[in-house]
C-alpha atoms as a PDB file:
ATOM      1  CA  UNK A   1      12.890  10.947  15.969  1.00  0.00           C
ATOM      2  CA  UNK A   2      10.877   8.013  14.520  1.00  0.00           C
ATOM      3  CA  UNK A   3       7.472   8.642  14.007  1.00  0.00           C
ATOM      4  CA  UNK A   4       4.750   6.430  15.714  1.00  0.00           C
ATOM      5  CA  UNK A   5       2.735   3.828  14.581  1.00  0.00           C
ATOM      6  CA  UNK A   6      -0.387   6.111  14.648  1.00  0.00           C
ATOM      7  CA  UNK A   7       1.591   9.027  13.006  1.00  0.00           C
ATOM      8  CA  UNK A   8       2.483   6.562   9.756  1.00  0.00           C
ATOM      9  CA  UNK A   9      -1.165   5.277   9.662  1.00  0.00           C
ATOM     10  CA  UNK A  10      -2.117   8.246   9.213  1.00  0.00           C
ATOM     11  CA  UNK A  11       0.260   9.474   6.611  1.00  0.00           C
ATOM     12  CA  UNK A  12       0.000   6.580   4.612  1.00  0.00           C
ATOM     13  CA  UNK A  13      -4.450   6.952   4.462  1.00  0.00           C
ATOM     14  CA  UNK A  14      -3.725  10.423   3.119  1.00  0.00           C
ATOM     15  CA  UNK A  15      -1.503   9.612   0.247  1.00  0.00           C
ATOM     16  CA  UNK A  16      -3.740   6.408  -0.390  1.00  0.00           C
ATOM     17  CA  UNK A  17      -6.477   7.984  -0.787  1.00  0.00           C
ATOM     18  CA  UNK A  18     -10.300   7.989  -0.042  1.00  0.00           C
ATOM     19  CA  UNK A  19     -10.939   4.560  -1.298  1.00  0.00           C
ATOM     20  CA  UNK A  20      -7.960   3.294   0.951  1.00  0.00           C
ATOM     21  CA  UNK A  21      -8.189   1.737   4.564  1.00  0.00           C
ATOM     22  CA  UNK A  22      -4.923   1.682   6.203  1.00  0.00           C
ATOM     23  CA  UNK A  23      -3.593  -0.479   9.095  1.00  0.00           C
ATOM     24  CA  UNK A  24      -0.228  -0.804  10.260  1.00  0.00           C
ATOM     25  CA  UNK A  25       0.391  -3.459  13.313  1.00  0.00           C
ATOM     26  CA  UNK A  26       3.606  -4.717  14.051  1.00  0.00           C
ATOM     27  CA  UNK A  27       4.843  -8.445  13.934  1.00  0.00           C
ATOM     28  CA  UNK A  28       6.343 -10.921  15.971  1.00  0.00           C
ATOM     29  CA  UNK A  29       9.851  -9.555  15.528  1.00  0.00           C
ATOM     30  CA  UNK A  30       7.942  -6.125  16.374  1.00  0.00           C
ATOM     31  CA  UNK A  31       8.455  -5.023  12.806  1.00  0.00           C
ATOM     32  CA  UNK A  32       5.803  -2.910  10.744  1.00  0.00           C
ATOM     33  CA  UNK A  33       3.596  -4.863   8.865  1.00  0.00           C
ATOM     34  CA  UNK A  34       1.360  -2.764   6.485  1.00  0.00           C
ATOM     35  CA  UNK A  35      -1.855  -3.079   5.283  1.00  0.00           C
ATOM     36  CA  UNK A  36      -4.102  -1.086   2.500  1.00  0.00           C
ATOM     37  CA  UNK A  37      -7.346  -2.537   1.936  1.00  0.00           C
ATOM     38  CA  UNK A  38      -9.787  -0.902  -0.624  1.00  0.00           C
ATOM     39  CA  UNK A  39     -13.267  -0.103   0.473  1.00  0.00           C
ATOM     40  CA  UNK A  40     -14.986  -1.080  -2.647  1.00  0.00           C
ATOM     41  CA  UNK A  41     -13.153  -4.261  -4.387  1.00  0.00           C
ATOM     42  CA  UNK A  42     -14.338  -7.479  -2.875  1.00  0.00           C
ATOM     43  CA  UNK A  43     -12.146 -10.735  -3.520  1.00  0.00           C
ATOM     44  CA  UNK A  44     -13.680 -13.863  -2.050  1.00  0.00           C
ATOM     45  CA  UNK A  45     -15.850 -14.718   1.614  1.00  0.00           C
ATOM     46  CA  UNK A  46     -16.927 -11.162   1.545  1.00  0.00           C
ATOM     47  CA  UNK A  47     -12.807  -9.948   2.381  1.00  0.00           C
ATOM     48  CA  UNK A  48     -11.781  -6.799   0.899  1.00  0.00           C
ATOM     49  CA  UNK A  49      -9.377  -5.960  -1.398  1.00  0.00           C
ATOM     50  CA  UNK A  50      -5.546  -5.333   0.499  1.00  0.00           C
ATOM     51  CA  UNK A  51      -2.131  -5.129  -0.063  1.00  0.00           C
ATOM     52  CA  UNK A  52      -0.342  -6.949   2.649  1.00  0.00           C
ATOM     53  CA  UNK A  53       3.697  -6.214   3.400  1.00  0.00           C
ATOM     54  CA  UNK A  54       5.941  -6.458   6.068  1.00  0.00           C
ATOM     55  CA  UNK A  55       8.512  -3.815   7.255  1.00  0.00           C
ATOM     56  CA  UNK A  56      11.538  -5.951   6.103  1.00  0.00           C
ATOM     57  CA  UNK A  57      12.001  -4.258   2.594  1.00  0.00           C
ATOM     58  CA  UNK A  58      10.719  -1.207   3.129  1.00  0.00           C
ATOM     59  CA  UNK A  59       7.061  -2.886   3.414  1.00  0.00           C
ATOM     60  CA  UNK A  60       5.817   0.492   3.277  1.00  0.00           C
ATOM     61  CA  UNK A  61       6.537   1.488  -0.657  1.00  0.00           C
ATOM     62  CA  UNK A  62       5.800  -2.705  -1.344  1.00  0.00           C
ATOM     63  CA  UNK A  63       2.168  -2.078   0.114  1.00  0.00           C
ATOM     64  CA  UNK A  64       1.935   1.064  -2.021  1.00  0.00           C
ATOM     65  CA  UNK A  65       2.869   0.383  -5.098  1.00  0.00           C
ATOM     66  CA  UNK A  66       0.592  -2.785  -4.896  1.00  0.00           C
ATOM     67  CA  UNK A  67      -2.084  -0.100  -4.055  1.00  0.00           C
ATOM     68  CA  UNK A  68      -0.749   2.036  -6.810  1.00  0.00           C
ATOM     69  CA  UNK A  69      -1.371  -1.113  -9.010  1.00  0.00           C
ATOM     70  CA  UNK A  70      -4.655  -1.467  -8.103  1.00  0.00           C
ATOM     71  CA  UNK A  71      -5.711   1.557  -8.349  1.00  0.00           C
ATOM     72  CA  UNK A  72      -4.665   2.068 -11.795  1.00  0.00           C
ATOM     73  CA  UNK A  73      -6.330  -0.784 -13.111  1.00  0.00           C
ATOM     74  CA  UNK A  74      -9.603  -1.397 -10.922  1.00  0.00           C
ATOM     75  CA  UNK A  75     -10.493   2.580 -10.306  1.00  0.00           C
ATOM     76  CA  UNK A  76      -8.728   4.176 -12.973  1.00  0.00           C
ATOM     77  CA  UNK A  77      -8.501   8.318 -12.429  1.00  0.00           C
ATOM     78  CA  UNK A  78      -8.910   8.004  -8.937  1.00  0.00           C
ATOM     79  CA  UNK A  79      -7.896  11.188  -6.829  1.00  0.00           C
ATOM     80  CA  UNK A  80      -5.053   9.446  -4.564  1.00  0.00           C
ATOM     81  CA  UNK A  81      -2.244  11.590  -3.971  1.00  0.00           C
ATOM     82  CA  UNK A  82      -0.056   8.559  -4.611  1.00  0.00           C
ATOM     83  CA  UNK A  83      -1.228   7.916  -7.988  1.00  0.00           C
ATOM     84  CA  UNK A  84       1.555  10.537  -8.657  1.00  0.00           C
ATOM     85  CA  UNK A  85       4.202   8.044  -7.799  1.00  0.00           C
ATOM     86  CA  UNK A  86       2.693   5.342 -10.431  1.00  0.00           C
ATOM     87  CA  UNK A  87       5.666   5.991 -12.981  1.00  0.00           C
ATOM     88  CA  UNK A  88       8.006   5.053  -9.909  1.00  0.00           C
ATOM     89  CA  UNK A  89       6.122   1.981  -9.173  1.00  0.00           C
ATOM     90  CA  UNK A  90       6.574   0.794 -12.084  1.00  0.00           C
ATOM     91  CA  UNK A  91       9.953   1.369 -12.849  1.00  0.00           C
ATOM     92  CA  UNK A  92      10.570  -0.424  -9.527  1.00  0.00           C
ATOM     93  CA  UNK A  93       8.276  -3.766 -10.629  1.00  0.00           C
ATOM     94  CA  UNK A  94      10.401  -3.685 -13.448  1.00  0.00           C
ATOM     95  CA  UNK A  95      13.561  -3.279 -11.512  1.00  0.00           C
ATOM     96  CA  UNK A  96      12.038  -6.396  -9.357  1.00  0.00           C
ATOM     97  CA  UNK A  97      11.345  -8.431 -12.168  1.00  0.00           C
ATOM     98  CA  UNK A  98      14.794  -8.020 -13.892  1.00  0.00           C
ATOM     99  CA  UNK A  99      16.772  -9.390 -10.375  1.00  0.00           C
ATOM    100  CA  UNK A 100      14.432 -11.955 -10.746  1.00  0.00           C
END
């Protein structure tokens, strides 16, 4: 059984973390789109920090490794469960980067 919309929200906030806000709505092809903002980085007109990715390519592990990313290098040692995946991210940005 696929888990709901609601469900995945909430699993993704818990392995994002405290500074994390995370949305997941669904697009015009009624895909997931997800979205991790941060609750302390502001970028420009007062908008928050986010990581914006649709379901296509697993939209899910895009979103979070651009969290990861951010993470890492705006609040370094934060206590997000999925700064344990940060070697992974990376290896897949690489991965990305070489098909490129």
């Amino acid at each position: 059984m696929t888990a709901s919309r609601s469900a995945r929200e909430r699993k993704a906030a818990s392995e994002a973390g405290p500074l994390a806000k995370v949305k997941i709505d669904l697009d015009a092809r009624r895909q997931f789109v997800y979205k991790i903002s941060c609750t302390e980085c502001v970028v420009r007109d007062g908008q928050s920090w986010s990581a914006y990715r649709s379901g296509d390519d697993n939209g899910y592990m895009a979103a979070m490794d651009r969290w990861i990313f951010h993470l890492n290098e705006k609040h370094p040692g934060s206590d997000a469960p999925c700064m344990a995946y940060l070697s992974e991210a990376q290896q897949r940005l690489h991965e990305r980067r070489e098909r490129g």
